[in-house]
Protein backbone atom coordinates (compact mmCIF):
# COMPACT_ATOMS: atom_id res chain seq x y z
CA UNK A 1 -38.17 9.51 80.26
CA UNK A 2 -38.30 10.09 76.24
CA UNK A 3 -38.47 6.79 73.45
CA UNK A 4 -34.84 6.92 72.29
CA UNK A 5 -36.31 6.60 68.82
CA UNK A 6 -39.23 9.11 69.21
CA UNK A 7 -38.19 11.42 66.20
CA UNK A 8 -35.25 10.69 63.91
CA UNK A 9 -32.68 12.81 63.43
CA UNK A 10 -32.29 12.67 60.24
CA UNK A 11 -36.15 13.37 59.56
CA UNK A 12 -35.98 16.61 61.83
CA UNK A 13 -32.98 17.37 59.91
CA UNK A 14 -34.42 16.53 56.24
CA UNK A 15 -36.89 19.08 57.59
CA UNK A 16 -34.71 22.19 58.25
CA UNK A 17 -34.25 24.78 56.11
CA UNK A 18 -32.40 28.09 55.34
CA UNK A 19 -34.11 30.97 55.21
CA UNK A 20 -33.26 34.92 55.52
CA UNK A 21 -29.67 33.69 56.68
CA UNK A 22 -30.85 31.17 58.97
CA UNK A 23 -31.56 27.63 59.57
CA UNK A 24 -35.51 27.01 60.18
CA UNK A 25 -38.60 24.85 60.52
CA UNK A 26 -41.83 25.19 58.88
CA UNK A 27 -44.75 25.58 61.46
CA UNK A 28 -46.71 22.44 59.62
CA UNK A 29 -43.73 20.04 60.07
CA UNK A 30 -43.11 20.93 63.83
CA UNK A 31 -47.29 20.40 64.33
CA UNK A 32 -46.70 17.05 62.70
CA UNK A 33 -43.77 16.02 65.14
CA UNK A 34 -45.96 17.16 67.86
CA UNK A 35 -49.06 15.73 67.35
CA UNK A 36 -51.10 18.94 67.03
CA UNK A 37 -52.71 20.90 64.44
CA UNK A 38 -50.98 23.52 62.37
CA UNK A 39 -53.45 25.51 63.72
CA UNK A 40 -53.73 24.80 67.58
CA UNK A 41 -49.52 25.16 67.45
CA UNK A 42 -49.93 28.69 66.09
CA UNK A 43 -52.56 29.61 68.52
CA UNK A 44 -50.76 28.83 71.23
CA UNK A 45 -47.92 30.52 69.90
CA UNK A 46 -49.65 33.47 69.66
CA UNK A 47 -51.17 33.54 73.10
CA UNK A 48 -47.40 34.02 74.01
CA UNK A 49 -46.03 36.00 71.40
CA UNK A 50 -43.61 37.67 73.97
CA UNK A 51 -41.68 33.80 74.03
CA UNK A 52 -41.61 34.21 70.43
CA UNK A 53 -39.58 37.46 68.90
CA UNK A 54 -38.85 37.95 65.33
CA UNK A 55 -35.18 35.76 65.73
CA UNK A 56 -37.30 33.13 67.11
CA UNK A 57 -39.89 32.86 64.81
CA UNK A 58 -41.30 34.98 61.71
CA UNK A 59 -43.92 34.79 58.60
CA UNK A 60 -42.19 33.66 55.40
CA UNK A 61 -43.05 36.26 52.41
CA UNK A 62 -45.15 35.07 48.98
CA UNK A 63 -41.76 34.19 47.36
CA UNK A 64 -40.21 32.59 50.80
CA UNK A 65 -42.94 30.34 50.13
CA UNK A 66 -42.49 29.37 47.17
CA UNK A 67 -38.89 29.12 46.94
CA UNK A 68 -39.34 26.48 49.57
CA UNK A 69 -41.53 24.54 47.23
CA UNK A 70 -39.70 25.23 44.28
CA UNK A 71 -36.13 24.33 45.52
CA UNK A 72 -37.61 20.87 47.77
CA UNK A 73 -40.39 20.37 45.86
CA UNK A 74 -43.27 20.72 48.22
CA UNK A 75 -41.80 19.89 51.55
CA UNK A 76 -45.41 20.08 53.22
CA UNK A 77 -48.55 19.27 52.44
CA UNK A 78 -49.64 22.54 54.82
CA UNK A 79 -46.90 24.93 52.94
CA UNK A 80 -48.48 23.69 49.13
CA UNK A 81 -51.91 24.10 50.29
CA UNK A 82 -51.18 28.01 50.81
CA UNK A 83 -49.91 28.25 47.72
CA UNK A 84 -53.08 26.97 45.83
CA UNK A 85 -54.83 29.40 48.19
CA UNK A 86 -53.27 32.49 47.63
CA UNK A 87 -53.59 31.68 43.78
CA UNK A 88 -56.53 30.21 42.98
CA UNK A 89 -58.69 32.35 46.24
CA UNK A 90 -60.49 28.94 46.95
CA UNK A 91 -63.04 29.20 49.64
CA UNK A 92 -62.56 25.43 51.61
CA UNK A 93 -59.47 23.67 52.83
CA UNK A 94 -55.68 24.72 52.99
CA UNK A 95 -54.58 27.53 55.00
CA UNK A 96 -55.37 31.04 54.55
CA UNK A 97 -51.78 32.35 56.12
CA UNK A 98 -48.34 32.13 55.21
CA UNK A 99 -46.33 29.21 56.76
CA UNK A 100 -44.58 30.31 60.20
CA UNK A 101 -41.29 29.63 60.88
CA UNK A 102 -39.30 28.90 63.45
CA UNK A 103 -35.64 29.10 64.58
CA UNK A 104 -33.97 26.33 66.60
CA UNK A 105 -34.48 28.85 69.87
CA UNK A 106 -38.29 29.28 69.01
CA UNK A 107 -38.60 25.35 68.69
CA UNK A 108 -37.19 25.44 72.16
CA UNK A 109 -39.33 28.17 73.22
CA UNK A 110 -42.21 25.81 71.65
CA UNK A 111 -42.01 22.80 74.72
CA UNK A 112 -43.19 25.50 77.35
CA UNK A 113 -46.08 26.56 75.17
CA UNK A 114 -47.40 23.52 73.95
CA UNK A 115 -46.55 21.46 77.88
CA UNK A 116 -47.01 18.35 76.84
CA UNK A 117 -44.42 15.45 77.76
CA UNK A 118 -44.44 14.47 73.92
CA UNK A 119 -44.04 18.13 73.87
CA UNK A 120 -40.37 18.15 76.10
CA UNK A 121 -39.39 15.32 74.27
CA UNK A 122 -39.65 16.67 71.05
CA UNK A 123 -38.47 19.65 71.30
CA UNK A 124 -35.16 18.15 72.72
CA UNK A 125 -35.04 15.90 69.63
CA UNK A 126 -34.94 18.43 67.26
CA UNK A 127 -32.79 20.35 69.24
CA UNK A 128 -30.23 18.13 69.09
CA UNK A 129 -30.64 17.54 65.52
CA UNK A 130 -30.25 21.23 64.84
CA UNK A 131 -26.82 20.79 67.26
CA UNK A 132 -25.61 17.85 65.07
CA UNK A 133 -26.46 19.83 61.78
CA UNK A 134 -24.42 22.67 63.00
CA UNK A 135 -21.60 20.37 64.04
CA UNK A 136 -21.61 18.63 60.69
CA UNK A 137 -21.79 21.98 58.90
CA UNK A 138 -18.55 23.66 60.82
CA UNK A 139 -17.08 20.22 59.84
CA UNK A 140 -17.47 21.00 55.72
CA UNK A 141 -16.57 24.40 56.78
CA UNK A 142 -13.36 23.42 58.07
CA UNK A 143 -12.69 20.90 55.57
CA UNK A 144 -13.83 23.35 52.48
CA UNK A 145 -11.05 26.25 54.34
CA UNK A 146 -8.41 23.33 54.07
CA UNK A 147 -9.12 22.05 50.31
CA UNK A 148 -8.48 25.82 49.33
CA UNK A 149 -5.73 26.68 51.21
CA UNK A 150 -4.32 22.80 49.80
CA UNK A 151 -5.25 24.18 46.17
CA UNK A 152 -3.69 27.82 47.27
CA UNK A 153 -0.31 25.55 48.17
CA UNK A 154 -0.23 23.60 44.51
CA UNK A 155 -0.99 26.25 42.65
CA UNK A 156 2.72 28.03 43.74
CA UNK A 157 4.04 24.72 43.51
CA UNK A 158 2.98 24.31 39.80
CA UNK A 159 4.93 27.25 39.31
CA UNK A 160 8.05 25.89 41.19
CA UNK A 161 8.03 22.55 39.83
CA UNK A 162 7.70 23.84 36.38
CA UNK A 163 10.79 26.02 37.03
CA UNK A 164 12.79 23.03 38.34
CA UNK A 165 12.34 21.26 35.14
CA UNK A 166 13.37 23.90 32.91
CA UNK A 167 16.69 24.30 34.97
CA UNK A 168 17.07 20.58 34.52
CA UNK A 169 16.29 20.46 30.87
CA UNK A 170 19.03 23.39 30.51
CA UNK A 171 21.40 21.09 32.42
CA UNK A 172 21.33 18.07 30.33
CA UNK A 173 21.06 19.96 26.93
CA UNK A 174 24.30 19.48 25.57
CA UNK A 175 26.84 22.48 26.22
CA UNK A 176 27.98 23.79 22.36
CA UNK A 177 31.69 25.11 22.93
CA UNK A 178 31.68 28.98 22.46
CA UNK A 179 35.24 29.06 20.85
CA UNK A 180 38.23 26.72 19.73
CA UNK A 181 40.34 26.42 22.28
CA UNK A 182 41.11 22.92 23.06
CA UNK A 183 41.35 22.12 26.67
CA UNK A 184 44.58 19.57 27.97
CA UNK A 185 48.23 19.89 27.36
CA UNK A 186 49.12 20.44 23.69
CA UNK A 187 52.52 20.80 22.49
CA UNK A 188 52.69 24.42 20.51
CA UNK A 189 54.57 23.69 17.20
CA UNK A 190 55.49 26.69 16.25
């Protein structure tokens, strides 16, 4: 039985990102909810790459990379260190690879490679945070396809109401008779 509170969701979520079109997790942060290494998680991935395709998890490029660090400042220790080391060629420390990622299938795919029971529990943590992020997404969706089809509504109606005061306005102007003839019974003296 998994701690209720093992892993917040709203750290695994604060931890997801979107990358090539699709919502992800840096191969640092997932050792860190684990308890492993960066290292020993990638190993292991790599012992069964078959469990791992490319839509389950993938290499971010140079400029991946460092978008991540640029748009979230750096959102791991693991991702900034191979930054410095693919600038500054450093010989110690940091890692010498790009960051993996992986998709909320591969973190799935990550509990029968790593078979641990912190392992299971994990991975069904973030799991469901990646279900509750894609809830609460399709939520804004919805609610983003209503505001403009609201604003789509008033927009036509600006046009209408407009138009309904101008008819008013041209019914309480006052009417200017067109010609002399005096309306009521008049006696012709003639």
């Amino acid at each position: 039985m998994s701690k209720p509170n093992l892993l917040p969701v709203e750290e695994v979520q604060r931890r997801i990102h979107f990358v090539r079109g699709q919502r992800v997790m840096l191969d640092a942060d997932l050792a860190r909810f684990y308890s492993v290494t960066t290292f020993n998680l990638n190993k292991a991935v790599s012992r069964n790459l078959e469990r791992f395709p490319g839509d389950f998890a993938f290499y971010l490029t140079r400029d991946e990379s460092r978008n991540l660090i640029f748009q979230f400042g750096i959102s791991s220790p693991e991702v900034a260190d191979a930054e410095v080391a693919s600038t500054t060629k450093r010989a110690y420390g940091g890692t010498r690879k790009l960051p993996r990622v992986f998709t909320e299938q591969g973190v799935a795919m990550l509990a029968s490679v790593l078979r641990s029971p912190r392992a299971a529990a994990v991975s069904v943590a973030i799991v469901r945070a990646f279900v509750q992020l894609r809830a609460l997404l399709s939520t804004h969706r919805d609610l983003a396809a209503k505001f403009t089809e609201l604003e789509r509504k008033l927009e036509g109606h600006d046009t209408a109401i407009a138009n309904l005061f101008e008819a008013i306005r041209q019914l309480l102007a006052p009417i200017e008779p067109t010609h002399d003839r005096k309306i009521g019974f008049h006696r012709d003296n003639r």
